[in-house]
Protein backbone atom coordinates (compact mmCIF):
# COMPACT_ATOMS: atom_id res chain seq x y z
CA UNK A 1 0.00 0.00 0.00
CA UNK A 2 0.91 3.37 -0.94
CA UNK A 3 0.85 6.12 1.87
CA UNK A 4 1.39 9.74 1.61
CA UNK A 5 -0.02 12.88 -0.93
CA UNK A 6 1.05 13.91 -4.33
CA UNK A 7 -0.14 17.65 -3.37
CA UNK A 8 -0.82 19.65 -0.10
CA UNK A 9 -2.36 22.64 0.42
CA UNK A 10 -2.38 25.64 3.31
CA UNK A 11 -4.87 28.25 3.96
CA UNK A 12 -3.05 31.28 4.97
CA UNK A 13 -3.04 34.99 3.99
CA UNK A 14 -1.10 38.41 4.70
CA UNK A 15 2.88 38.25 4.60
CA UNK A 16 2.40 35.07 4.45
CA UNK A 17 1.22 34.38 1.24
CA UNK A 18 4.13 35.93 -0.46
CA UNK A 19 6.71 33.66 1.66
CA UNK A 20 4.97 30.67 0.50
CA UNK A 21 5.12 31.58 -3.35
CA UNK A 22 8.61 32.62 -2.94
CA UNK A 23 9.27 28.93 -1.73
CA UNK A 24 7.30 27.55 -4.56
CA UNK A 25 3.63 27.26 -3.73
CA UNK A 26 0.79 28.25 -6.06
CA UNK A 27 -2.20 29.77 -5.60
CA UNK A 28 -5.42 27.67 -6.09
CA UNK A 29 -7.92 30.31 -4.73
CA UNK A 30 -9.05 32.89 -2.70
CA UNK A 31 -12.14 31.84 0.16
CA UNK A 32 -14.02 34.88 1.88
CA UNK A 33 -14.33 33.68 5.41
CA UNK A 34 -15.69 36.91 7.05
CA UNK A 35 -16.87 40.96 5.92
CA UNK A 36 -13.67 42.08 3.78
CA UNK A 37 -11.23 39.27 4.79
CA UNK A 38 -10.14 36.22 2.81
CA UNK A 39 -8.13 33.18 3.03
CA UNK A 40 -5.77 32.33 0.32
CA UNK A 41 -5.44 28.78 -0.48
CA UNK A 42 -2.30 27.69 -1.61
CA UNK A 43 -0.85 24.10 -3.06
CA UNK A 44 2.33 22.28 -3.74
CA UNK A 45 2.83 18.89 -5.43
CA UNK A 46 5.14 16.73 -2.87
CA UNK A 47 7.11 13.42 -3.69
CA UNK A 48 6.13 12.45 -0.30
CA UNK A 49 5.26 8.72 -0.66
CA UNK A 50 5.96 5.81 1.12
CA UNK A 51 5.29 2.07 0.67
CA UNK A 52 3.00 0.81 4.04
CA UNK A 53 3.76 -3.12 4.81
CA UNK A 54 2.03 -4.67 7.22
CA UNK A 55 5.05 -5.35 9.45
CA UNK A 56 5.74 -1.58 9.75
CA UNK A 57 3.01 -1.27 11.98
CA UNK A 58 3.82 -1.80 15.69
């Protein structure tokens, strides 16, 4: 079995949004969650995989 994700994403916004494009995340949208403030959603593909066997666990 396969374990891990080919993307992930963080919900963040500010100062902070620029730091994560500078280190190579993309913007996938912008959510409203209140009067005149958003969240920007950003996403970056990972090679974080892992093969799962059964006698890893325990």
């Amino acid at each position: 079995m396969r374990l891990g994700a080919a993307r992930i994403y963080v919900a963040t916004g500010g100062d902070a949004v620029t730091f994560y494009q500078a280190c190579g995340w993309e913007v996938d949208e912008i959510v409203p969650i209140g009067p005149g403030e958003h969240a920007t959603v950003l996403s970056k593909v990972t090679l974080f995989t892992r093969e799962w066997r059964s006698h890893d666990a325990g």
